[in-house]
PDB file of N, CA and C in Angstrom:
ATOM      1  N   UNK A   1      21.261  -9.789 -10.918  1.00  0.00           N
ATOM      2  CA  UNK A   1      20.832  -9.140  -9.707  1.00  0.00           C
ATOM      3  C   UNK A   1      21.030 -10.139  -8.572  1.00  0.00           C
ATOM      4  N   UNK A   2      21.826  -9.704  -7.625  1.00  0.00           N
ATOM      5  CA  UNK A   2      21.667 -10.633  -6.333  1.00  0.00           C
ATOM      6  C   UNK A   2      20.905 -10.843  -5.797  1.00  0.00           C
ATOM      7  N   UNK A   3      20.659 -11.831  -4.964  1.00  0.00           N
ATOM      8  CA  UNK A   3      19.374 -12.406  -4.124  1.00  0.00           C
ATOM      9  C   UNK A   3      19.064 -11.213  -2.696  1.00  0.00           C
ATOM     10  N   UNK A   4      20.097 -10.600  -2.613  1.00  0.00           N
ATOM     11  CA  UNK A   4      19.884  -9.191  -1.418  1.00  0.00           C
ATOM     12  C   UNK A   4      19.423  -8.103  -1.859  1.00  0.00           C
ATOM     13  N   UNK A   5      19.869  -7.886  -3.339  1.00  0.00           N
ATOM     14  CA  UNK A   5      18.896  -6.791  -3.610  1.00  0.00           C
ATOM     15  C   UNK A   5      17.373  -7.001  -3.921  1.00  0.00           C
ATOM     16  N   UNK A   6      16.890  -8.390  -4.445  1.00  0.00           N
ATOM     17  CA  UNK A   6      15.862  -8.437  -4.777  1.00  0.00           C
ATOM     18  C   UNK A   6      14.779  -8.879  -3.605  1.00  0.00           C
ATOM     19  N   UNK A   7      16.031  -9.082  -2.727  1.00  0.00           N
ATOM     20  CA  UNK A   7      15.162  -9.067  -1.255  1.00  0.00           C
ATOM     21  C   UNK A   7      14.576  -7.700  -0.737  1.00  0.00           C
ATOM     22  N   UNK A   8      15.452  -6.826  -0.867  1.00  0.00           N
ATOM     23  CA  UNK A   8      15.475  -5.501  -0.407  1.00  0.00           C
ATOM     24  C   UNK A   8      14.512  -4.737  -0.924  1.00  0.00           C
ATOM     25  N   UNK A   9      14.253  -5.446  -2.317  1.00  0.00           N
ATOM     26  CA  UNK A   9      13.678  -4.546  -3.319  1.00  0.00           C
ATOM     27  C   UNK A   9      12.168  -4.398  -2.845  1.00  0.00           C
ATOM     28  N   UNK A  10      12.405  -6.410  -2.759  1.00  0.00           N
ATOM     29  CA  UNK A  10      10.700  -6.716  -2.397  1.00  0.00           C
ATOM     30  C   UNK A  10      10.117  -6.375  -0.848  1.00  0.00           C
ATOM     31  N   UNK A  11      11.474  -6.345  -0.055  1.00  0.00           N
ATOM     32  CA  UNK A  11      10.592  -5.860   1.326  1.00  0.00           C
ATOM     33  C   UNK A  11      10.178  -4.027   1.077  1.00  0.00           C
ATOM     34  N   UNK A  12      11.144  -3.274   0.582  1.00  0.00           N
ATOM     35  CA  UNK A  12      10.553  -2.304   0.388  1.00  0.00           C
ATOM     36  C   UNK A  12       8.856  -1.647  -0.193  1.00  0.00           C
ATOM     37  N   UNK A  13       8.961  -2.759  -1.352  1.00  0.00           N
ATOM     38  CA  UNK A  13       7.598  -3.049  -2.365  1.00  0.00           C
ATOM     39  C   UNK A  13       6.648  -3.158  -1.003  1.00  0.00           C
ATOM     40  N   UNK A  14       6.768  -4.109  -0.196  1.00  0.00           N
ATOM     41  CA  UNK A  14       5.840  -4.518   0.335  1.00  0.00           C
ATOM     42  C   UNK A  14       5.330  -3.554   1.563  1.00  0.00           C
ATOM     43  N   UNK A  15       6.833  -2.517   1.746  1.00  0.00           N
ATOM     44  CA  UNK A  15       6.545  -1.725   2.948  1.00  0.00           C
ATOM     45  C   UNK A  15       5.369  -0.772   2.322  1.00  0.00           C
ATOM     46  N   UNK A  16       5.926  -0.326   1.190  1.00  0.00           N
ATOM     47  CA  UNK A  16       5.102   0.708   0.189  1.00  0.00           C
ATOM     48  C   UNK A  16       3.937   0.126   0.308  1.00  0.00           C
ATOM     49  N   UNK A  17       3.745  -0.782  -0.287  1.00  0.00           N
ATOM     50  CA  UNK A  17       2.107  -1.724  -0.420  1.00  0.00           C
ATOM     51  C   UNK A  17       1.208  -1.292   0.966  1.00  0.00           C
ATOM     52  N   UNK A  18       1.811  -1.749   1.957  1.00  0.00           N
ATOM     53  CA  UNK A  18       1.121  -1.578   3.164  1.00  0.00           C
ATOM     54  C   UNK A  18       1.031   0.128   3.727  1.00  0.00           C
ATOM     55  N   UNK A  19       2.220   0.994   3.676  1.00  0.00           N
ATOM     56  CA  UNK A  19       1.808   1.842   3.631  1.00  0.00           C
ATOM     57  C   UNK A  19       0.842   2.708   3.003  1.00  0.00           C
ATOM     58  N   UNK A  20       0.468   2.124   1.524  1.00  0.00           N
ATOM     59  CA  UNK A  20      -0.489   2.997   0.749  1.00  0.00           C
ATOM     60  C   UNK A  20      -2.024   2.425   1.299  1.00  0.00           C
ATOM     61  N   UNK A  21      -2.139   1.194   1.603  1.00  0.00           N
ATOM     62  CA  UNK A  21      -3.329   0.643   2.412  1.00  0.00           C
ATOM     63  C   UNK A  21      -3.578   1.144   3.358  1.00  0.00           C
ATOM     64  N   UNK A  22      -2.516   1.374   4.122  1.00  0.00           N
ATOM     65  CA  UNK A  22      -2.955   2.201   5.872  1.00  0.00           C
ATOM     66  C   UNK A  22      -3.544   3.898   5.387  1.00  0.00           C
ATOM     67  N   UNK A  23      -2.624   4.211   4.342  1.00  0.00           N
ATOM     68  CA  UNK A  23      -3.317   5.841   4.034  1.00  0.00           C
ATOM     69  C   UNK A  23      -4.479   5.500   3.549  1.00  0.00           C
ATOM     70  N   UNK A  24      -5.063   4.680   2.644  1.00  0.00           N
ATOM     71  CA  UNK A  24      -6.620   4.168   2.055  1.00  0.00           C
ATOM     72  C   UNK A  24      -7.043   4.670   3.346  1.00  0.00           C
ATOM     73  N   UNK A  25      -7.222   3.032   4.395  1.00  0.00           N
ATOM     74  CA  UNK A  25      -7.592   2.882   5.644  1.00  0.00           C
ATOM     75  C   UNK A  25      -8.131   4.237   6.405  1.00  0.00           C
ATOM     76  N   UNK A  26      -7.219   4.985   6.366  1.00  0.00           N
ATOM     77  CA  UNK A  26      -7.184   6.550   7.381  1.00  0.00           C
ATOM     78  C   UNK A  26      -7.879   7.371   6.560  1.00  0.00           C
ATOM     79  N   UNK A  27      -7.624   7.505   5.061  1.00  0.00           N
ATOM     80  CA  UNK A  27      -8.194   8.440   4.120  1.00  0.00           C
ATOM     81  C   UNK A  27      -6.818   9.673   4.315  1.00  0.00           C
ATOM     82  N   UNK A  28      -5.405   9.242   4.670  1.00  0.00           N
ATOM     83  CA  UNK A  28      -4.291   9.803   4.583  1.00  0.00           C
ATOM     84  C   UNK A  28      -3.613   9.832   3.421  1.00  0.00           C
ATOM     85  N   UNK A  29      -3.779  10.764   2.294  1.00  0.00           N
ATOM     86  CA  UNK A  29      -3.368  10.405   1.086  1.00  0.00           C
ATOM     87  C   UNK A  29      -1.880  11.128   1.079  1.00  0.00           C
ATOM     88  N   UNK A  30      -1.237  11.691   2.182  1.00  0.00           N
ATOM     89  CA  UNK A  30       0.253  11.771   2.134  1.00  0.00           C
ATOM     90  C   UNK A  30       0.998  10.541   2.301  1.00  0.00           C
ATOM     91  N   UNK A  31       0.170   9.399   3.587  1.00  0.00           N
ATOM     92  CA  UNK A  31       0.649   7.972   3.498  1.00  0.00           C
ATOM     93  C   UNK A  31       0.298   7.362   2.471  1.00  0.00           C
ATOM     94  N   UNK A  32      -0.367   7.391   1.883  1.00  0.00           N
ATOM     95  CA  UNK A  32      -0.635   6.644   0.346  1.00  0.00           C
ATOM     96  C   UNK A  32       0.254   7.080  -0.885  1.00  0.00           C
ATOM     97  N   UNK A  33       0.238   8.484  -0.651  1.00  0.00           N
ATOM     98  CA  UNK A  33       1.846   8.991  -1.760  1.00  0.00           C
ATOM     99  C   UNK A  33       2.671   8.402  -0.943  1.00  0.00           C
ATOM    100  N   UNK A  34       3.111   8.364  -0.112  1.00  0.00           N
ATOM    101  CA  UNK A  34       4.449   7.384   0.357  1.00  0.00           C
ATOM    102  C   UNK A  34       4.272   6.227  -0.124  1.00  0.00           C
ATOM    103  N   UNK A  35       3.622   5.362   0.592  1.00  0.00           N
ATOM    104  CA  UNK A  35       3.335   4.312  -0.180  1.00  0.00           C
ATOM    105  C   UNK A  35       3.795   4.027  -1.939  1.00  0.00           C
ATOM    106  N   UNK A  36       3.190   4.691  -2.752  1.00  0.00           N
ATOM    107  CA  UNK A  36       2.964   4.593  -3.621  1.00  0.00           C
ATOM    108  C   UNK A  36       4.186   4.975  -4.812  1.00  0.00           C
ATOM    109  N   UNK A  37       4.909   5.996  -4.066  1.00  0.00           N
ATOM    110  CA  UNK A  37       6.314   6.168  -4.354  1.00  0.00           C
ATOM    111  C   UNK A  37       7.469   5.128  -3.636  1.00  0.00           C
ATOM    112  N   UNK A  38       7.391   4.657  -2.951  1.00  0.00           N
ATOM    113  CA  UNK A  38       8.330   3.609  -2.244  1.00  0.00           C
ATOM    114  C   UNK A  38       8.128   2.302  -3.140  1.00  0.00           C
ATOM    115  N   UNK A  39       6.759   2.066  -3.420  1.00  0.00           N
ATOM    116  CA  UNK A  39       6.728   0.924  -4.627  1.00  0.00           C
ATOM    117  C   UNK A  39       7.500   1.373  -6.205  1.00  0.00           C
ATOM    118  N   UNK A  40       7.415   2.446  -6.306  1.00  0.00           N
ATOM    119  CA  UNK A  40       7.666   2.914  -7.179  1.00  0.00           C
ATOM    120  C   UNK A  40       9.399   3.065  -7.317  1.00  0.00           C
ATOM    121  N   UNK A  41      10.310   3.176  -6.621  1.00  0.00           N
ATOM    122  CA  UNK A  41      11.432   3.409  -6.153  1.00  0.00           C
ATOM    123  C   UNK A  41      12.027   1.842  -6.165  1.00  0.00           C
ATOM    124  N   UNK A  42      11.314   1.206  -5.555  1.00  0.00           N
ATOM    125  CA  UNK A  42      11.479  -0.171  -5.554  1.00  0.00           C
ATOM    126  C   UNK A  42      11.691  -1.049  -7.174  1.00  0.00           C
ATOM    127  N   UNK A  43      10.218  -0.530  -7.860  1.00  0.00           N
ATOM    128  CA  UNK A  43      10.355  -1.091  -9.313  1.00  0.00           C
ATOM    129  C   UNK A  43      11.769  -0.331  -9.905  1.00  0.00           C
ATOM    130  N   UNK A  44      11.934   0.398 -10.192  1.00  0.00           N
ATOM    131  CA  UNK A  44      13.014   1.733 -10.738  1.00  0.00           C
ATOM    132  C   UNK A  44      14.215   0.758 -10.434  1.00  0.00           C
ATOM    133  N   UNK A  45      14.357   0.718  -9.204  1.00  0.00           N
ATOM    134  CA  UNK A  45      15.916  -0.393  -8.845  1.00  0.00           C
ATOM    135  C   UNK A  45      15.826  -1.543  -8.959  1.00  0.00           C
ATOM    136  N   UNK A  46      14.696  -2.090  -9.398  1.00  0.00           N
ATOM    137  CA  UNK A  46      14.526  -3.446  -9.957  1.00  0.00           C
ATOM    138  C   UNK A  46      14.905  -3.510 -11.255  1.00  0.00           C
ATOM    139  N   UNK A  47      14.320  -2.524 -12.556  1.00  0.00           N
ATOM    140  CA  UNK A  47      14.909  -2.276 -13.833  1.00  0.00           C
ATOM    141  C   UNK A  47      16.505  -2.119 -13.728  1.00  0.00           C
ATOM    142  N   UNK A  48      16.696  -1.045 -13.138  1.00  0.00           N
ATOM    143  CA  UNK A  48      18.377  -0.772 -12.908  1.00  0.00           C
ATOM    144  C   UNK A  48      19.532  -2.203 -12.785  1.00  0.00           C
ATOM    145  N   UNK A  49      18.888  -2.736 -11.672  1.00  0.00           N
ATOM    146  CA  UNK A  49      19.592  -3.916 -11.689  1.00  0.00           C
ATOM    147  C   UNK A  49      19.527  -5.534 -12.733  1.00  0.00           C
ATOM    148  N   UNK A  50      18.297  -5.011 -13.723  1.00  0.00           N
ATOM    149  CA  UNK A  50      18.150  -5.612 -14.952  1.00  0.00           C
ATOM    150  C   UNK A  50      19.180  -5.220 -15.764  1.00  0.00           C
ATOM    151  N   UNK A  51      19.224  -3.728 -15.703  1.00  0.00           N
ATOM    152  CA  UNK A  51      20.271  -3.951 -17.016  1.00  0.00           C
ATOM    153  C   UNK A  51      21.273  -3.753 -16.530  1.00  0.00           C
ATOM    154  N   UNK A  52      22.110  -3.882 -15.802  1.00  0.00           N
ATOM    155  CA  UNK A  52      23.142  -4.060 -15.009  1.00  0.00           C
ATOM    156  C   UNK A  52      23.510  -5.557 -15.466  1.00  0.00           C
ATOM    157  N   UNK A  53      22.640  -6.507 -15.276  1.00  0.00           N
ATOM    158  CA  UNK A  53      22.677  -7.928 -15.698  1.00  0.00           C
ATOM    159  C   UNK A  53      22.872  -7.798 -16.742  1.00  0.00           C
ATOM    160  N   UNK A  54      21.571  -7.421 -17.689  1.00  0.00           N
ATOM    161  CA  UNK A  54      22.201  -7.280 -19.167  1.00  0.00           C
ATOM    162  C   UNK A  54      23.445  -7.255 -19.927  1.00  0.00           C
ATOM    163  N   UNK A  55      23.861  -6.120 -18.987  1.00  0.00           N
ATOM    164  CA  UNK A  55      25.522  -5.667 -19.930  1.00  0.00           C
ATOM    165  C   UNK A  55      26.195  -6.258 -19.517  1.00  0.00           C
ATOM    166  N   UNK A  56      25.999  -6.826 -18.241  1.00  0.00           N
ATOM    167  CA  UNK A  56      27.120  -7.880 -17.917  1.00  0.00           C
ATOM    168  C   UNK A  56      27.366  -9.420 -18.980  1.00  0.00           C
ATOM    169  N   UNK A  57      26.163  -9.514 -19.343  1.00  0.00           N
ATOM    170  CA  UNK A  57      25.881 -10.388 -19.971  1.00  0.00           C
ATOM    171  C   UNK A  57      26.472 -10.243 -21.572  1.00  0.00           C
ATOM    172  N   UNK A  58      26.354  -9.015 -22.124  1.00  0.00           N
ATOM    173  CA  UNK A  58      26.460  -8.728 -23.574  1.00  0.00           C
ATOM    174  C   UNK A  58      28.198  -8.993 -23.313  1.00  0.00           C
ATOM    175  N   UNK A  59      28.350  -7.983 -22.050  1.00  0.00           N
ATOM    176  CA  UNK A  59      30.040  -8.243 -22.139  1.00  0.00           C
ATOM    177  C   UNK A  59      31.176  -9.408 -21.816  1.00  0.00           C
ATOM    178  N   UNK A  60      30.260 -10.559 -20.943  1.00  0.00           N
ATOM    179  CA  UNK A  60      30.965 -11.872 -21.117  1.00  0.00           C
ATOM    180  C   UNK A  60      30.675 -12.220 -22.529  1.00  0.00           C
ATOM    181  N   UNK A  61      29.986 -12.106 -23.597  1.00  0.00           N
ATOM    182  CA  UNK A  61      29.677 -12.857 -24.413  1.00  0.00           C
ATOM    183  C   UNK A  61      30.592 -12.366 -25.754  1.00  0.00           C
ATOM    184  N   UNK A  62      31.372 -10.899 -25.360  1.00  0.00           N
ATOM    185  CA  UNK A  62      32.884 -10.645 -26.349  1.00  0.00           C
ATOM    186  C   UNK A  62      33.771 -11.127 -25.336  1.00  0.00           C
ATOM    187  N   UNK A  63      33.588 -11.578 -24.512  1.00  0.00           N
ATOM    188  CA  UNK A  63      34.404 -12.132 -23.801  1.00  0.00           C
ATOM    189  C   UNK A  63      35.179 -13.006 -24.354  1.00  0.00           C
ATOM    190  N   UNK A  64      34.161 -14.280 -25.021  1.00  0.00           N
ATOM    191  CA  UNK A  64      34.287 -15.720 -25.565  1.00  0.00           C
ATOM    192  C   UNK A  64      34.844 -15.713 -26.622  1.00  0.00           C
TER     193      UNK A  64
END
């Protein structure tokens, strides 16, 4: 995984984070489902780009 996606990943995480706090805050639980799905979206493309690594990995290694 590149260092831009896991940047991306984590500012998103963090937008989510804060958005689900501001819906707490308000008692806005449509901003808190945002929130809470944007973290969620975030983890999802964090796995994705795990195994992306993975196979890259299995496949240099018939590489050798």
């Amino acid at each position: 995984m590149g260092v831009d996606d896991k940047l991306d990943n984590a500012e998103d995480r963090a937008a989510g984070r804060v958005k689900e706090a501001a819906g707490a805050a308000t008692d806005d639980e449509r901003l808190r489902e945002e929130g809470r799905v944007q973290q969620t979206e975030s983890d999802i493309k964090d796995a994705g780009e795990q195994v992306k690594d993975a196979a890259r990995k299995v496949g240099d290694a018939f590489d050798r």
